[in-house]
C-alpha atoms as a PDB file:
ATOM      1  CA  UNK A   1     -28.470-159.641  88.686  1.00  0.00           C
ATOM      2  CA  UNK A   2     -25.920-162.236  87.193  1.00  0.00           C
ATOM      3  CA  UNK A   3     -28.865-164.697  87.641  1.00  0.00           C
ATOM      4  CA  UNK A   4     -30.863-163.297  84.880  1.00  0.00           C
ATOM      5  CA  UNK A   5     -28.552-163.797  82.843  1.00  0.00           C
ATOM      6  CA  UNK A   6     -26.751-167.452  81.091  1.00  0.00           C
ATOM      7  CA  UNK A   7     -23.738-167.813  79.434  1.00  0.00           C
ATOM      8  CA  UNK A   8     -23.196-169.086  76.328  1.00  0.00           C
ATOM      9  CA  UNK A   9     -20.038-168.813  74.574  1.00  0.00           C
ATOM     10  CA  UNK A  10     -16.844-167.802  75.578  1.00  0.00           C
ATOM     11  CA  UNK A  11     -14.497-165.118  73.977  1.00  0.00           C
ATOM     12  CA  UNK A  12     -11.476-167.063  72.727  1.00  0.00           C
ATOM     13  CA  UNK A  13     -10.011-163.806  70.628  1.00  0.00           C
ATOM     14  CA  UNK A  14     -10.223-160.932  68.575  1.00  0.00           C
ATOM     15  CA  UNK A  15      -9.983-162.655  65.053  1.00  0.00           C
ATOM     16  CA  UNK A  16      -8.922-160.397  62.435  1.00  0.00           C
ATOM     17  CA  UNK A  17     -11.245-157.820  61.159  1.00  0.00           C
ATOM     18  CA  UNK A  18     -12.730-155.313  63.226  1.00  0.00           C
ATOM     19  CA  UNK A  19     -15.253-156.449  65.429  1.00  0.00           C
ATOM     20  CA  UNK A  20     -14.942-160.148  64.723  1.00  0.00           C
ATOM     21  CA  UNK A  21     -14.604-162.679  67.610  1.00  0.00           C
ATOM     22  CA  UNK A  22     -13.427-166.400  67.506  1.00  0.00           C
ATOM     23  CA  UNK A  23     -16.179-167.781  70.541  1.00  0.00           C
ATOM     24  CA  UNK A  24     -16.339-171.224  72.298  1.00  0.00           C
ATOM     25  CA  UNK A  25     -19.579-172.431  72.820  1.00  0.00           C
ATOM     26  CA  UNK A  26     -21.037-173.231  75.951  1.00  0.00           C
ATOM     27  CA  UNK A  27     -24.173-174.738  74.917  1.00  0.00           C
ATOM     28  CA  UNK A  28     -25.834-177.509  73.067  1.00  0.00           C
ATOM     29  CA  UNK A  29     -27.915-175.140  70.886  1.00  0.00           C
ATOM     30  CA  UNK A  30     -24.938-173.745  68.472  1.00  0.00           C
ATOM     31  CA  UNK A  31     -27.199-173.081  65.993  1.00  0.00           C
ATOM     32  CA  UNK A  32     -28.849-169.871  68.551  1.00  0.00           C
ATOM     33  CA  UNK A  33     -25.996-167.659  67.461  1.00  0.00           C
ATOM     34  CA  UNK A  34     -27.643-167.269  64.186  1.00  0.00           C
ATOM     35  CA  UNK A  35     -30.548-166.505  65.818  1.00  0.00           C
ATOM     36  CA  UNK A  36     -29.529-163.764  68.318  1.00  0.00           C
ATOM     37  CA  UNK A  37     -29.885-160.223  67.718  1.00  0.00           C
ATOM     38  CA  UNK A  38     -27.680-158.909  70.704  1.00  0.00           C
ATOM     39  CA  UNK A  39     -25.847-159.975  73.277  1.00  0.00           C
ATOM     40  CA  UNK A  40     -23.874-158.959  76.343  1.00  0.00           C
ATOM     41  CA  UNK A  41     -20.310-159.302  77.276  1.00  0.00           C
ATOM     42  CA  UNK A  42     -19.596-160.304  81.035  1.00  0.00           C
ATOM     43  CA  UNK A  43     -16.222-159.678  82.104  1.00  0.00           C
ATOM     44  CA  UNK A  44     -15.181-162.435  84.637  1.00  0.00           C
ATOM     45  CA  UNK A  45     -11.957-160.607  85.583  1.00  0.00           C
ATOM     46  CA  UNK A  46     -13.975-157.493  87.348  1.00  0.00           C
ATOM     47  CA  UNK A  47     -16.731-159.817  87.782  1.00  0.00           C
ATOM     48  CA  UNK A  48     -18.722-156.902  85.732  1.00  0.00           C
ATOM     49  CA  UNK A  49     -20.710-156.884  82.214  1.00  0.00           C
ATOM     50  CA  UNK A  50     -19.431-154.290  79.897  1.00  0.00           C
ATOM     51  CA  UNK A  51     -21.200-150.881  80.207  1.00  0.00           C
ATOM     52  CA  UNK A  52     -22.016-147.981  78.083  1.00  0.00           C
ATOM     53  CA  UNK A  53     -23.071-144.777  79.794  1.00  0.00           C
ATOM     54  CA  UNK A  54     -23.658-146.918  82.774  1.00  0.00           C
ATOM     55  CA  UNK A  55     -25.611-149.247  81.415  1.00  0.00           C
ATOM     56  CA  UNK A  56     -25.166-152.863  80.457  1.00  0.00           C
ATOM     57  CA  UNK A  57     -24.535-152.797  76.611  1.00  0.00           C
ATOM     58  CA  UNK A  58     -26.053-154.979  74.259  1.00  0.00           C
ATOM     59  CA  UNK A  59     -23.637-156.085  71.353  1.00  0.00           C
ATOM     60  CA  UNK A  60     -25.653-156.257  67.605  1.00  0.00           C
ATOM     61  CA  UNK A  61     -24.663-159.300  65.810  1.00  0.00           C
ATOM     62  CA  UNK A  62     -24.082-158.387  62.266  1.00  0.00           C
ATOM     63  CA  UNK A  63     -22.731-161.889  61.293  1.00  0.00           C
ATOM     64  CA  UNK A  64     -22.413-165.108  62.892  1.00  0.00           C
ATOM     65  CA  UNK A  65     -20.310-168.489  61.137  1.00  0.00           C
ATOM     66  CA  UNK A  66     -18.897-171.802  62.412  1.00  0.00           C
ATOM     67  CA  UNK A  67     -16.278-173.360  61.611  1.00  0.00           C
ATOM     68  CA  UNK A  68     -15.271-176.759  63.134  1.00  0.00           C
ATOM     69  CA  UNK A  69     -16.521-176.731  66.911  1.00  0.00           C
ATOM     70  CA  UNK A  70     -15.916-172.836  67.112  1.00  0.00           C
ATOM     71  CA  UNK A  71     -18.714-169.579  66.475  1.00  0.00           C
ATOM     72  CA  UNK A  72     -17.447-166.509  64.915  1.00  0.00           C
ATOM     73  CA  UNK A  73     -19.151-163.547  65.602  1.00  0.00           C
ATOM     74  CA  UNK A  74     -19.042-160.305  64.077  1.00  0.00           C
ATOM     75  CA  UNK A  75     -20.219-157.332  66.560  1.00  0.00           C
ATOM     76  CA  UNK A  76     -21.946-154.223  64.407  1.00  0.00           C
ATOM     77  CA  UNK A  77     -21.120-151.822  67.195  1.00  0.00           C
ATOM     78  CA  UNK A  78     -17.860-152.725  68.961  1.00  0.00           C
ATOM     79  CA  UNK A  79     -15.717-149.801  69.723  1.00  0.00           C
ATOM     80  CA  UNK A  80     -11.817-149.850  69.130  1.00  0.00           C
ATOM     81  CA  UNK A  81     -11.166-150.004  72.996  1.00  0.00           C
ATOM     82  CA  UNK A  82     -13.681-153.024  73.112  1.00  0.00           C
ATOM     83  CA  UNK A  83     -11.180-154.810  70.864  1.00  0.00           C
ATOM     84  CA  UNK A  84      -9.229-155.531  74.157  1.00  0.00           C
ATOM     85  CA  UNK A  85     -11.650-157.753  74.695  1.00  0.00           C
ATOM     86  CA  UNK A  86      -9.940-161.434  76.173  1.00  0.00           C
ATOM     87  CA  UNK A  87     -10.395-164.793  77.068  1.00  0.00           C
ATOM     88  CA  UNK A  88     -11.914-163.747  80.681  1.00  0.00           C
ATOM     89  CA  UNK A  89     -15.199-162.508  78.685  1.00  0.00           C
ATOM     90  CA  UNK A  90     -18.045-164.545  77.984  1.00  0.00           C
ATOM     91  CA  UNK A  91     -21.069-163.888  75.691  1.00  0.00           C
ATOM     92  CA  UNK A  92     -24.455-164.298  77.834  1.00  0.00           C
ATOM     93  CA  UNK A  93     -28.207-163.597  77.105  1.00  0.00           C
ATOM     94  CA  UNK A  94     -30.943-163.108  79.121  1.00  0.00           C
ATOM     95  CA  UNK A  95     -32.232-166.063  81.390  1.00  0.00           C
ATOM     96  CA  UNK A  96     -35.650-165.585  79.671  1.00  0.00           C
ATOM     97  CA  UNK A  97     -34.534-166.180  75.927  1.00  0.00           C
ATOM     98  CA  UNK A  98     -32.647-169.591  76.976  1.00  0.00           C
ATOM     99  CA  UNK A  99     -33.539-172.556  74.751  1.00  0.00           C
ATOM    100  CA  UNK A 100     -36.845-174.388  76.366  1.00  0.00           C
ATOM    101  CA  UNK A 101     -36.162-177.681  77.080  1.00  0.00           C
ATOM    102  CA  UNK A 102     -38.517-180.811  77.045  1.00  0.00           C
ATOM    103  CA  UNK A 103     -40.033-182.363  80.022  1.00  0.00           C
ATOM    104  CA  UNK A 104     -37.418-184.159  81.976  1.00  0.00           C
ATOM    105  CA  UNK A 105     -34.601-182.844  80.869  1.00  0.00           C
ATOM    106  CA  UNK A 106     -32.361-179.194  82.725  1.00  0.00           C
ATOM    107  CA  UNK A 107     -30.039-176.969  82.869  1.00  0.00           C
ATOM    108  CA  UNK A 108     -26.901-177.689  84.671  1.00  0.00           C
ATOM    109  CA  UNK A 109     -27.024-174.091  86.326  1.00  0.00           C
ATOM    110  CA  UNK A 110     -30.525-175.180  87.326  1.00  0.00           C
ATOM    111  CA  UNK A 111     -29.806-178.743  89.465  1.00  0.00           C
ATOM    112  CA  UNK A 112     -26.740-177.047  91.455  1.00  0.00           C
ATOM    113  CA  UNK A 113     -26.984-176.360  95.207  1.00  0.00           C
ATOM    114  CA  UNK A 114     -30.627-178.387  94.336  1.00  0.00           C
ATOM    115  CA  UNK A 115     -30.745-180.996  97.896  1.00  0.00           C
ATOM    116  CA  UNK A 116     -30.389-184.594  97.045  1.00  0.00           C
ATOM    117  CA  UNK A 117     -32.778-186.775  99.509  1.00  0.00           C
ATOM    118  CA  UNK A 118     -32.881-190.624  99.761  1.00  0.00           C
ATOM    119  CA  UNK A 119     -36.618-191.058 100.889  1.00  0.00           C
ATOM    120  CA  UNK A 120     -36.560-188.565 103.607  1.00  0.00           C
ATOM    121  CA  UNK A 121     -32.769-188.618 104.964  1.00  0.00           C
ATOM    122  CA  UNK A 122     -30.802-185.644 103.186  1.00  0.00           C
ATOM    123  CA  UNK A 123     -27.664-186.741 101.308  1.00  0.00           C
ATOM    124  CA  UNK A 124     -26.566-183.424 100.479  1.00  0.00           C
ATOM    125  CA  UNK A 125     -26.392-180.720  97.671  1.00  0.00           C
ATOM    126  CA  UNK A 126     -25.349-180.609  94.254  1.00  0.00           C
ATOM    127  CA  UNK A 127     -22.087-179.013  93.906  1.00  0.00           C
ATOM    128  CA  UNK A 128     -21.697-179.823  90.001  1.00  0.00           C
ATOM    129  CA  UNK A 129     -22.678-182.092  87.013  1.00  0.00           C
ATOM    130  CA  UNK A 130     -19.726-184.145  85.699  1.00  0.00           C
ATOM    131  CA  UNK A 131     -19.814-186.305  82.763  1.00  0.00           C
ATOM    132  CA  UNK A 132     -16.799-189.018  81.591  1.00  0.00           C
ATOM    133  CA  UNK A 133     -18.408-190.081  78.295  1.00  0.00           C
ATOM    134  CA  UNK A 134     -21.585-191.940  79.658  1.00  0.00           C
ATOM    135  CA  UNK A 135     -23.953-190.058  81.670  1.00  0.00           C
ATOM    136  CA  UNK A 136     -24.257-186.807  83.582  1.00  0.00           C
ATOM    137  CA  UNK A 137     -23.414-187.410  87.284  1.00  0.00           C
ATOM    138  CA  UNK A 138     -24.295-185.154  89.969  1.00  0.00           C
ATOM    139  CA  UNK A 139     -21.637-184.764  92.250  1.00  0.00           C
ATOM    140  CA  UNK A 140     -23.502-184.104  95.690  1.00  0.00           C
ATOM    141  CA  UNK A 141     -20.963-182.579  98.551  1.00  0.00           C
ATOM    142  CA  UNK A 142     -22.819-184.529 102.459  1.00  0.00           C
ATOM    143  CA  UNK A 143     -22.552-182.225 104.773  1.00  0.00           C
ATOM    144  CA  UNK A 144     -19.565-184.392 106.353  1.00  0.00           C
ATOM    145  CA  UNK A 145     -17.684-183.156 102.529  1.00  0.00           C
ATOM    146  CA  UNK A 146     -18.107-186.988 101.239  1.00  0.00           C
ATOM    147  CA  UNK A 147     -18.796-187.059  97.473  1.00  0.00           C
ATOM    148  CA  UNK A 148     -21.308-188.829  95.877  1.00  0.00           C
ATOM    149  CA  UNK A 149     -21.800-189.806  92.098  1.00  0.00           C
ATOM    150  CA  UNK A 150     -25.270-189.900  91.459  1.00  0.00           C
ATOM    151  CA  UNK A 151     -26.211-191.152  87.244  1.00  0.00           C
ATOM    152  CA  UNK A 152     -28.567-188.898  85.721  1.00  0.00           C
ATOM    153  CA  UNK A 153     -30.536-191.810  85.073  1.00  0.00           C
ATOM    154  CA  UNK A 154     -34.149-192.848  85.728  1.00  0.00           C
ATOM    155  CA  UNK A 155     -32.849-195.491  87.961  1.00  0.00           C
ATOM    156  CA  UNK A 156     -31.216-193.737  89.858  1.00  0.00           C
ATOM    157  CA  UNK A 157     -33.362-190.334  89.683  1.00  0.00           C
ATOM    158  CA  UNK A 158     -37.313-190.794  91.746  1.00  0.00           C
ATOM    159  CA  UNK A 159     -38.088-187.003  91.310  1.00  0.00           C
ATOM    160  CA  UNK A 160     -36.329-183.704  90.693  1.00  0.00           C
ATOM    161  CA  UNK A 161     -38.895-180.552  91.851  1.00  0.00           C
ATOM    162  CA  UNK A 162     -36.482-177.527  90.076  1.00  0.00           C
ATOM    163  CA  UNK A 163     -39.016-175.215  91.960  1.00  0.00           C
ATOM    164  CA  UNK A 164     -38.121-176.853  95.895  1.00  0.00           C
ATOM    165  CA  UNK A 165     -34.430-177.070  95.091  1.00  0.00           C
ATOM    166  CA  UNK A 166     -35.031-180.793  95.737  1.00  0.00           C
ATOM    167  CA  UNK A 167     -34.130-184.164  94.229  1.00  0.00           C
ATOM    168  CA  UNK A 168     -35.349-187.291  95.404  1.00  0.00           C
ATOM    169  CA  UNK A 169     -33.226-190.494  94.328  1.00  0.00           C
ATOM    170  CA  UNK A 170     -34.351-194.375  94.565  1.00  0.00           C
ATOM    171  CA  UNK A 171     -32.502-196.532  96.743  1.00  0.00           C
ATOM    172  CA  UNK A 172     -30.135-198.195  94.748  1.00  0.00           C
ATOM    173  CA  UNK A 173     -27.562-200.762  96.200  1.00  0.00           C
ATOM    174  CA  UNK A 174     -24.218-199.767  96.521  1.00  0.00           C
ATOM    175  CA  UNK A 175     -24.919-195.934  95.523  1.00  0.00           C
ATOM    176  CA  UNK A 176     -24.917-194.120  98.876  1.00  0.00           C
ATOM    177  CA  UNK A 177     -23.618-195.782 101.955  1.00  0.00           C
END
């Protein structure tokens, strides 16, 4: 069930008036919180979204603002107990409303646990997407627990097939052993 659904902000704090939130962004596409009608709250402490007679509740955006690298969000129907809200809870949508992207380009949530071939001898699997100020790497765990560094660049990258789980890298020197 979690699947279906992406995160996109997370909950710093309750900011002043009622039903106003101070969120972090977890996406590239800020400007989609002006956008969004509802959203859902996903409590990572109980590993649980928040529920209204037993069903996952959808939170109406009445208002949304930024202001410097932070979204603030004002909920129309947030509850006074709902104010307890914390920094465990993160703002998500449904899979299916995420941001298309161009050809070529994916999700981070989309390339993990993806298995990293060199021709036809498996490396390993994707066990995150780093990046220190120049590209995105894919960190790929063998199944010996070495760690590889692969760029997210077309010299590096032959073929990524999102539907296999597979990505096929060139056969660069020096980049796997």
């Amino acid at each position: 069930m979690l699947q279906d659904y992406i995160f996109i902000g997370k909950i710093l704090k309750a900011s002043g008036k009622k039903g106003k939130f101070k969120i972090y962004p977890l996406t590239d596409f800020r400007d989609r919180f002006k956008d969004i009608e509802y959203v859902y709250i996903y409590d990572d402490t109980k590993k649980e979204f928040i529920k209204e007679d037993n069903e996952i509740k959808k939170f109406i955006i009445k208002d949304t603002n930024t202001s410097g690298k932070y979204i603030y969000i004002i909920f129309d129907n947030v509850r006074d107990d709902e104010l307890k809200i914390q920094s465990d809870f993160y703002i998500c949508i449904e899979e299916s409303k995420r941001v298309k992207l161009t050809e070529g380009n994916y999700y981070y949530y989309e390339l993990i646990d993806c298995k990293v071939y060199l021709k036809d001898r498996f490396i390993g699997c994707v066990n995150a997407i780093e990046n220190y100020g120049s590209d995105d790497l894919l960190v790929v765990i063998s199944d010996n627990k070495k760690k590889y560094y692969i760029p997210m660049r077309e010299q590096f990258i032959d073929k990524i097939e999102l539907k296999n789980k597979n990505i096929f890298i060139k056969n660069v020197e020096g980049l796997i052993d």
